[in-house]
PDB file of N, CA and C in Angstrom:
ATOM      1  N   UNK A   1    -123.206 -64.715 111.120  1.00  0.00           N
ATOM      2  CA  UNK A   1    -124.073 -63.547 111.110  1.00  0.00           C
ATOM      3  C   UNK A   1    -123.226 -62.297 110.905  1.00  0.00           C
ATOM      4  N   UNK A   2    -123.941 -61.668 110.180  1.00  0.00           N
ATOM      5  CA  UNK A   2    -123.349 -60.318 109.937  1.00  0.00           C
ATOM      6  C   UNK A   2    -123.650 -58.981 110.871  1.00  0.00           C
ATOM      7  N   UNK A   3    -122.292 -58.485 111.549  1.00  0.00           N
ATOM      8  CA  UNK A   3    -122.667 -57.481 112.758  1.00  0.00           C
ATOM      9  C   UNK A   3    -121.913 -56.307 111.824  1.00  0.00           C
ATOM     10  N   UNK A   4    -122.925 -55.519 111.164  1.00  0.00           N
ATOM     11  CA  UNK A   4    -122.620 -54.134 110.668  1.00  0.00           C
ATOM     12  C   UNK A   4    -121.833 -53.187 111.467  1.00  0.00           C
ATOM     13  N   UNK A   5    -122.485 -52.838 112.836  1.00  0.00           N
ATOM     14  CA  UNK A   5    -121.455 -52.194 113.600  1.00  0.00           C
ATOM     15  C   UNK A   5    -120.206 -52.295 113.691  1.00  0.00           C
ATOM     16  N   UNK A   6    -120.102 -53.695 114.295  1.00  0.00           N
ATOM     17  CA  UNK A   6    -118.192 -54.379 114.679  1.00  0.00           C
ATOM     18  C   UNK A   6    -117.909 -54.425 112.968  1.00  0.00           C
ATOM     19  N   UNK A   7    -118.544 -54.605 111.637  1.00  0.00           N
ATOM     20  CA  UNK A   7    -117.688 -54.934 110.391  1.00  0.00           C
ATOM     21  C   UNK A   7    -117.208 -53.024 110.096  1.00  0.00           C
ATOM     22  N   UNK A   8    -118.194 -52.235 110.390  1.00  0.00           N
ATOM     23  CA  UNK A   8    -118.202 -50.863 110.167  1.00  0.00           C
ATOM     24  C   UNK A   8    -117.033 -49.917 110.266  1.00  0.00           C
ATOM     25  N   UNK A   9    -117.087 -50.512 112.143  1.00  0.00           N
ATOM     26  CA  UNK A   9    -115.811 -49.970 112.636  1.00  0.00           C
ATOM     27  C   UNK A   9    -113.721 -50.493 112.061  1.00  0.00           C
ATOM     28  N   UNK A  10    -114.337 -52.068 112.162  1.00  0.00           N
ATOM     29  CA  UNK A  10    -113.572 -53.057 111.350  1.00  0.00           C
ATOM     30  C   UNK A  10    -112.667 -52.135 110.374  1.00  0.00           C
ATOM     31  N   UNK A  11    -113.876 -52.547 109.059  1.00  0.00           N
ATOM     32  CA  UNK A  11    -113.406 -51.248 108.006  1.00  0.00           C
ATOM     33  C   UNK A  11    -112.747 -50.022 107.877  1.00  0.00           C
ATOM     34  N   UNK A  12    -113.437 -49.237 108.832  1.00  0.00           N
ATOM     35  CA  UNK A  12    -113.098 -47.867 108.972  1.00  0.00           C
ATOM     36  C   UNK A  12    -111.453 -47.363 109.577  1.00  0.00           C
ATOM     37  N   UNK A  13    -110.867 -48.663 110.413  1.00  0.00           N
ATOM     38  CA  UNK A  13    -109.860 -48.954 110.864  1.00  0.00           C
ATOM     39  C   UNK A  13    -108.735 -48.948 110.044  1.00  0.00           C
ATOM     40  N   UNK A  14    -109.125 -50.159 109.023  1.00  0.00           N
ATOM     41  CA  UNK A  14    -108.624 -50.843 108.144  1.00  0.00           C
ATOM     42  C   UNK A  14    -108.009 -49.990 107.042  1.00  0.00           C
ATOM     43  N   UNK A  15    -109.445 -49.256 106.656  1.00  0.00           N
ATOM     44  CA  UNK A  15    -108.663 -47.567 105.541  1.00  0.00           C
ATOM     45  C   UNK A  15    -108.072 -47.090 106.301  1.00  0.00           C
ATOM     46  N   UNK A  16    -108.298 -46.333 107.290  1.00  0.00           N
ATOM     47  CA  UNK A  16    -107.272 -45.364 107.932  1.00  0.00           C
ATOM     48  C   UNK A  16    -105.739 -46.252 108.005  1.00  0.00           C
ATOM     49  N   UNK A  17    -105.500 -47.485 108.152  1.00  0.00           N
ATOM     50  CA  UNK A  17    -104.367 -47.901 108.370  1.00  0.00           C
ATOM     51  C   UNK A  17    -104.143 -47.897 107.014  1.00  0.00           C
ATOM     52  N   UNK A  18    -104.546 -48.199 105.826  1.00  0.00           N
ATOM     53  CA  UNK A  18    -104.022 -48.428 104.583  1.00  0.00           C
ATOM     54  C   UNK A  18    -103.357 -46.736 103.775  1.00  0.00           C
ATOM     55  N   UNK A  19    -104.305 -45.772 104.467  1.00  0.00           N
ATOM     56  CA  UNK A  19    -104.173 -44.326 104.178  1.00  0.00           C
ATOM     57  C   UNK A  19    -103.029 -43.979 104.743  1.00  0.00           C
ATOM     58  N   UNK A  20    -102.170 -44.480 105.706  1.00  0.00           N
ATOM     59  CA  UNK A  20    -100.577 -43.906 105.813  1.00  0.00           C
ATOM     60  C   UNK A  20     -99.713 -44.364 105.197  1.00  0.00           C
ATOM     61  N   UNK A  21     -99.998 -45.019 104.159  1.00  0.00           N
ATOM     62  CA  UNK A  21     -99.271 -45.757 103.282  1.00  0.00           C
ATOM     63  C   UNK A  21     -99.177 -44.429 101.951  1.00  0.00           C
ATOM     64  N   UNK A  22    -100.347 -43.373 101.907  1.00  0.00           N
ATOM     65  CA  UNK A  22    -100.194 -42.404 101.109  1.00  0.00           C
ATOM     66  C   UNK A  22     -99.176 -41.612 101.342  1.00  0.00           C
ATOM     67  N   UNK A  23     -98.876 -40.384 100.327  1.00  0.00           N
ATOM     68  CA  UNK A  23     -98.503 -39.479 100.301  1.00  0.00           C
ATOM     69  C   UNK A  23     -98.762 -38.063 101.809  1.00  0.00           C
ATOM     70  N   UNK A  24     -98.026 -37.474 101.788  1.00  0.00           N
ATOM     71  CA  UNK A  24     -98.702 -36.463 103.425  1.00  0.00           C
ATOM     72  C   UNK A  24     -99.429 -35.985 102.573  1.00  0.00           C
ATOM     73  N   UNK A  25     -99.103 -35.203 101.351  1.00  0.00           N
ATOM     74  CA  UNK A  25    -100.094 -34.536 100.902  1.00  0.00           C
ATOM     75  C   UNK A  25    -101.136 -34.747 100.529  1.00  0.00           C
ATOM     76  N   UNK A  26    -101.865 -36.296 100.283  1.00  0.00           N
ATOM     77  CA  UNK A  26    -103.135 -36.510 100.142  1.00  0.00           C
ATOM     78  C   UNK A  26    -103.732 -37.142 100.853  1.00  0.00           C
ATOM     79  N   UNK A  27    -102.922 -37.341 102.287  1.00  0.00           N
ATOM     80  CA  UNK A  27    -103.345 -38.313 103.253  1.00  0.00           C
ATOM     81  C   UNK A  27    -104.423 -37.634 104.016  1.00  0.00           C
ATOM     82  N   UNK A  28    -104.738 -36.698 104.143  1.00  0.00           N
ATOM     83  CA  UNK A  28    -105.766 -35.950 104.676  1.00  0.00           C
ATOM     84  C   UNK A  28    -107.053 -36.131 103.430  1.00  0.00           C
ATOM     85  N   UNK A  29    -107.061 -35.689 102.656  1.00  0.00           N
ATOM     86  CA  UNK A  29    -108.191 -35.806 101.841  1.00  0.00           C
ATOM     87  C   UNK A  29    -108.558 -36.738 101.174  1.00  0.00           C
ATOM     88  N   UNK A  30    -107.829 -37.830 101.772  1.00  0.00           N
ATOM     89  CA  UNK A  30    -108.561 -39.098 101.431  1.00  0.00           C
ATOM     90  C   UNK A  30    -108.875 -39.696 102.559  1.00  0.00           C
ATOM     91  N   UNK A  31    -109.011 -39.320 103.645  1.00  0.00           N
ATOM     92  CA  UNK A  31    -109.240 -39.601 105.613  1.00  0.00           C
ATOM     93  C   UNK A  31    -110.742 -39.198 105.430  1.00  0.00           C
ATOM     94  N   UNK A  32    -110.302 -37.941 104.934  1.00  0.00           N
ATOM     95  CA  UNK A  32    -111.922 -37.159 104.592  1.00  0.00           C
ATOM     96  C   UNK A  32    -112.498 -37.668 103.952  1.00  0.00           C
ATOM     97  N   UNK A  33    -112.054 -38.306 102.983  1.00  0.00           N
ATOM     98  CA  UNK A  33    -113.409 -39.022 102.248  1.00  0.00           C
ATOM     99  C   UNK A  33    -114.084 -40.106 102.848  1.00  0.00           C
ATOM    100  N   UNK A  34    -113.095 -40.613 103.142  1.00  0.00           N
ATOM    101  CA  UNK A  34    -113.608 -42.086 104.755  1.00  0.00           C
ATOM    102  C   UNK A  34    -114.300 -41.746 105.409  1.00  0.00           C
ATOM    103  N   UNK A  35    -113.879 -40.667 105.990  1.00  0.00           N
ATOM    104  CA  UNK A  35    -115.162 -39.885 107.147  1.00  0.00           C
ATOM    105  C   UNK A  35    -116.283 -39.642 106.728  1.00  0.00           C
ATOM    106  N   UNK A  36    -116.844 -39.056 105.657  1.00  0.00           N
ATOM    107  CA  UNK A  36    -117.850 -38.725 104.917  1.00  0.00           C
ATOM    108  C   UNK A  36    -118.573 -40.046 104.017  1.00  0.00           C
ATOM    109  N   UNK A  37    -117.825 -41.326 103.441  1.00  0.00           N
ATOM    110  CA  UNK A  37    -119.032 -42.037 103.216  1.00  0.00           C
ATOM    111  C   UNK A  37    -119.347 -42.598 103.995  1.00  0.00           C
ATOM    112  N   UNK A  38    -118.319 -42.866 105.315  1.00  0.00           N
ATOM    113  CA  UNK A  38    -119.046 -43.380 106.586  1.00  0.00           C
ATOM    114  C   UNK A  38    -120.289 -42.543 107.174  1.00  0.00           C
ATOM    115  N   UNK A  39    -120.158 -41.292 107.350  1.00  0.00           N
ATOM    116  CA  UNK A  39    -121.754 -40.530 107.468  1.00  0.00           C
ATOM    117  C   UNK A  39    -122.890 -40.644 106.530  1.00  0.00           C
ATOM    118  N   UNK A  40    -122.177 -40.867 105.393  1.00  0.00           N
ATOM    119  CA  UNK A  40    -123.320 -40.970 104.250  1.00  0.00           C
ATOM    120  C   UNK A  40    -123.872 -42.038 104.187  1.00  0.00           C
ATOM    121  N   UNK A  41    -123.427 -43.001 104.459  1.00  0.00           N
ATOM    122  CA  UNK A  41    -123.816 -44.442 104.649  1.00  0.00           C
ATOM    123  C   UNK A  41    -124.214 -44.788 106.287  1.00  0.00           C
ATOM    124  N   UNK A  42    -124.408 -43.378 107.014  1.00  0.00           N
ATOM    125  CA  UNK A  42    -124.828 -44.499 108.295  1.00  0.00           C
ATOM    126  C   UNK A  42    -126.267 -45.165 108.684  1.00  0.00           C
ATOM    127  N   UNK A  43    -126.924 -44.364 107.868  1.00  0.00           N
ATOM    128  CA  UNK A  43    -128.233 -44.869 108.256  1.00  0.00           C
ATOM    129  C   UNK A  43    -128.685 -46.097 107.590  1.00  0.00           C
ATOM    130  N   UNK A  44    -127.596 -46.367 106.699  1.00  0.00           N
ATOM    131  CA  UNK A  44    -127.964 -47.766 105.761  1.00  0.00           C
ATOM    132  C   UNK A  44    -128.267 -48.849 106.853  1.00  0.00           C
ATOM    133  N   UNK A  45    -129.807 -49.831 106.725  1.00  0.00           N
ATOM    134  CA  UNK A  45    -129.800 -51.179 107.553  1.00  0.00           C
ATOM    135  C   UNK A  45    -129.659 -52.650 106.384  1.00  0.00           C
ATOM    136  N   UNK A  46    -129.805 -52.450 105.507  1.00  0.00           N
ATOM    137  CA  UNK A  46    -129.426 -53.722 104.456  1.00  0.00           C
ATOM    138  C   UNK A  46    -128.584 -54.331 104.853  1.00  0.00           C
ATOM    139  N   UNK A  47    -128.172 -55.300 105.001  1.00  0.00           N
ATOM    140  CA  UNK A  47    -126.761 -56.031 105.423  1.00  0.00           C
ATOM    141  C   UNK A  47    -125.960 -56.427 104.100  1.00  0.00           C
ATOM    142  N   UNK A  48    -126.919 -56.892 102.852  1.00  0.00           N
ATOM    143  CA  UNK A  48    -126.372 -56.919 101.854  1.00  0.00           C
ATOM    144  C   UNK A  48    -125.838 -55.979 101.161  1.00  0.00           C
ATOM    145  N   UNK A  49    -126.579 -54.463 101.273  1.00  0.00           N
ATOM    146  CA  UNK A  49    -126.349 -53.561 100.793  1.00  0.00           C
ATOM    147  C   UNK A  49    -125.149 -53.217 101.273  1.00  0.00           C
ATOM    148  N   UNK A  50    -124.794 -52.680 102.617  1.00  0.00           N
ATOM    149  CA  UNK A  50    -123.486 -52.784 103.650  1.00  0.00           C
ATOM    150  C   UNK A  50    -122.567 -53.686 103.319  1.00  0.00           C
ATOM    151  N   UNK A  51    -122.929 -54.938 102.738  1.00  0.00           N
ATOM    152  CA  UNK A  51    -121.596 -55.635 102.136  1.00  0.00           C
ATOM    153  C   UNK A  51    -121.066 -55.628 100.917  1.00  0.00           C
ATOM    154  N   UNK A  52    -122.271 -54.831  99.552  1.00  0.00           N
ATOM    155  CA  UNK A  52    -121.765 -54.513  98.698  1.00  0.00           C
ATOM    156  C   UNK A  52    -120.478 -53.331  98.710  1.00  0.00           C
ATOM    157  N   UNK A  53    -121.185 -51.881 100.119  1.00  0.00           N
ATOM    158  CA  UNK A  53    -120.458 -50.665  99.824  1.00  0.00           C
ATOM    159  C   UNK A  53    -119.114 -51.183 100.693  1.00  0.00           C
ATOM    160  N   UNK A  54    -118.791 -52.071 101.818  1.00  0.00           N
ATOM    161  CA  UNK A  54    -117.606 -51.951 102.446  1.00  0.00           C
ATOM    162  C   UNK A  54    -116.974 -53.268 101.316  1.00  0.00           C
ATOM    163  N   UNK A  55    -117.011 -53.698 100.142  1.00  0.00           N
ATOM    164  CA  UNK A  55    -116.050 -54.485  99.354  1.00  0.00           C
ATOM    165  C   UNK A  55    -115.759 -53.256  98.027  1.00  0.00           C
ATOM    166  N   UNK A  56    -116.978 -52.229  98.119  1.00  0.00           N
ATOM    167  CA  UNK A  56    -116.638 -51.497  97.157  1.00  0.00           C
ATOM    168  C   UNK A  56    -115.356 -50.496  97.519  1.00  0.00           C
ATOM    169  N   UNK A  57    -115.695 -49.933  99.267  1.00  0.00           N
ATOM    170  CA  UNK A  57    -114.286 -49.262  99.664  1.00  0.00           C
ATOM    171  C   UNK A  57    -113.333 -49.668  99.683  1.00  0.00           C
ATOM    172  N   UNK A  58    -113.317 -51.069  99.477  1.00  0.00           N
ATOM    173  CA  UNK A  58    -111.577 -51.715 100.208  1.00  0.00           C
ATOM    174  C   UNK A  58    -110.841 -51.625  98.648  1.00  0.00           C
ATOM    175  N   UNK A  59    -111.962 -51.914  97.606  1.00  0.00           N
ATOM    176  CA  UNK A  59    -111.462 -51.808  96.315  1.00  0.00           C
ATOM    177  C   UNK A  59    -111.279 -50.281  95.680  1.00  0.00           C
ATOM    178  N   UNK A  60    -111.896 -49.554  96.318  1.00  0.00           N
ATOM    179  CA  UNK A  60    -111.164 -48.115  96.274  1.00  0.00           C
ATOM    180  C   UNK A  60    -110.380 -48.007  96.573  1.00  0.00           C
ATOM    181  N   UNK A  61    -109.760 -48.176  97.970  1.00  0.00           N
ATOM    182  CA  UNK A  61    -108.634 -47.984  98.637  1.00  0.00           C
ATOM    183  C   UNK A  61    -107.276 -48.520  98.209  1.00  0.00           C
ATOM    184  N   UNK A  62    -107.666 -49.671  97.547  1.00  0.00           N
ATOM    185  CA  UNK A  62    -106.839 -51.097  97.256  1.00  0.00           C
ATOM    186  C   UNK A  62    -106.303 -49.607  96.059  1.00  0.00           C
ATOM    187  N   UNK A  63    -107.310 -49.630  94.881  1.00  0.00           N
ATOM    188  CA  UNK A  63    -106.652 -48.443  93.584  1.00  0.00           C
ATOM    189  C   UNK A  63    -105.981 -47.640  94.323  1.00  0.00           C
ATOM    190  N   UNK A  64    -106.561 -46.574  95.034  1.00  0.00           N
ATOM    191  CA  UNK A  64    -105.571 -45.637  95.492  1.00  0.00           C
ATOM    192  C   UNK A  64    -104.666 -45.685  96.045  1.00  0.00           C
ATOM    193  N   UNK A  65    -104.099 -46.686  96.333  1.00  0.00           N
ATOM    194  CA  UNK A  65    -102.940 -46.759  96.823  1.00  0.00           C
ATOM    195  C   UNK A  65    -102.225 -47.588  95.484  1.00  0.00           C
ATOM    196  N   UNK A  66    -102.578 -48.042  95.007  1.00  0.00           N
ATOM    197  CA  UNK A  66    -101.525 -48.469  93.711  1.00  0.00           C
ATOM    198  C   UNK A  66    -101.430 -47.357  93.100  1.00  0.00           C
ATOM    199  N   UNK A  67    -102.174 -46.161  92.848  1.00  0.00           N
ATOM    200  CA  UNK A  67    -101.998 -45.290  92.002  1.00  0.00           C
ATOM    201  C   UNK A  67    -100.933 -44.197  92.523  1.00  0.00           C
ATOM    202  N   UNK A  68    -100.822 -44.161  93.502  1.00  0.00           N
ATOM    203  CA  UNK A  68     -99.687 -43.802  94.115  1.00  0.00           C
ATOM    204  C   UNK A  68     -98.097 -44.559  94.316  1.00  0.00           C
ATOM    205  N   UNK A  69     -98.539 -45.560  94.302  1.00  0.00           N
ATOM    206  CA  UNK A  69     -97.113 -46.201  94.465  1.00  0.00           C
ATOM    207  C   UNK A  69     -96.537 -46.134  93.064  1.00  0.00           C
ATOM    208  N   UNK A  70     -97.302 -46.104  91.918  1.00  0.00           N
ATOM    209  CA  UNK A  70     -96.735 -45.776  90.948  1.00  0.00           C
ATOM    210  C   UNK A  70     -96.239 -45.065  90.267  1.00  0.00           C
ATOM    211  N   UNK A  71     -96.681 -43.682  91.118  1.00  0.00           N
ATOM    212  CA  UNK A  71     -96.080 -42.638  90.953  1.00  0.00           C
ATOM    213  C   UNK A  71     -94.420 -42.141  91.732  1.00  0.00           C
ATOM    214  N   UNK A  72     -93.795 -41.219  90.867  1.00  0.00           N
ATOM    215  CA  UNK A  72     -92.340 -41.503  91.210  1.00  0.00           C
ATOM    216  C   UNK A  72     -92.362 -39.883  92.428  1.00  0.00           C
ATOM    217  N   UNK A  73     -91.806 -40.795  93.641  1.00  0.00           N
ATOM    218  CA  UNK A  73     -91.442 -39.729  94.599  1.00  0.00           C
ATOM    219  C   UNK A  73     -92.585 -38.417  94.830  1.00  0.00           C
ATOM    220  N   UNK A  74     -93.691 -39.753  95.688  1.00  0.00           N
ATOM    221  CA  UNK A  74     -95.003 -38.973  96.417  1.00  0.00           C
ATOM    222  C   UNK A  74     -94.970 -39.355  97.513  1.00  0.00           C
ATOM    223  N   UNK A  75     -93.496 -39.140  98.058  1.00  0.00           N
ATOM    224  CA  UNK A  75     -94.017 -39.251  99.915  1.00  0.00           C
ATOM    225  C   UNK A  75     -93.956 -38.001 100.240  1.00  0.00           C
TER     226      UNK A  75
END
């Protein structure tokens, strides 16, 4: 069974730990963006829907952080 709450928080964990892996300088405004589709998305009850958007963040997150590592000397 799928528990949105415990996967929610899960998630939300999960970016923030992957986000110190950024740059200082964009590590804040990409925290912020976490924070904000988590509000934008809280009232969602779909469970399917909720499992489309938290595979769609991890695959955001997953890019943004390659797009950085590829860049030369962004810590």
């Amino acid at each position: 069974m799928f528990s949105a709450p415990a996967a929610a928080r899960s998630l939300y964990r999960q970016l923030f730990r992957k986000s110190k892996a950024l740059p200082r300088s964009v590590r804040e405004h990409y925290r912020g963006s976490i924070r904000t589709g988590f509000v934008a998305h809280g009232d969602e009850d779909d469970d399917e829907v909720l499992k489309r958007i938290y595979a769609q963040a991890v695959r955001d997150a997953d890019w943004v952080l390659n797009k950085y590592k590829s860049l030369p000397n962004t810590r």
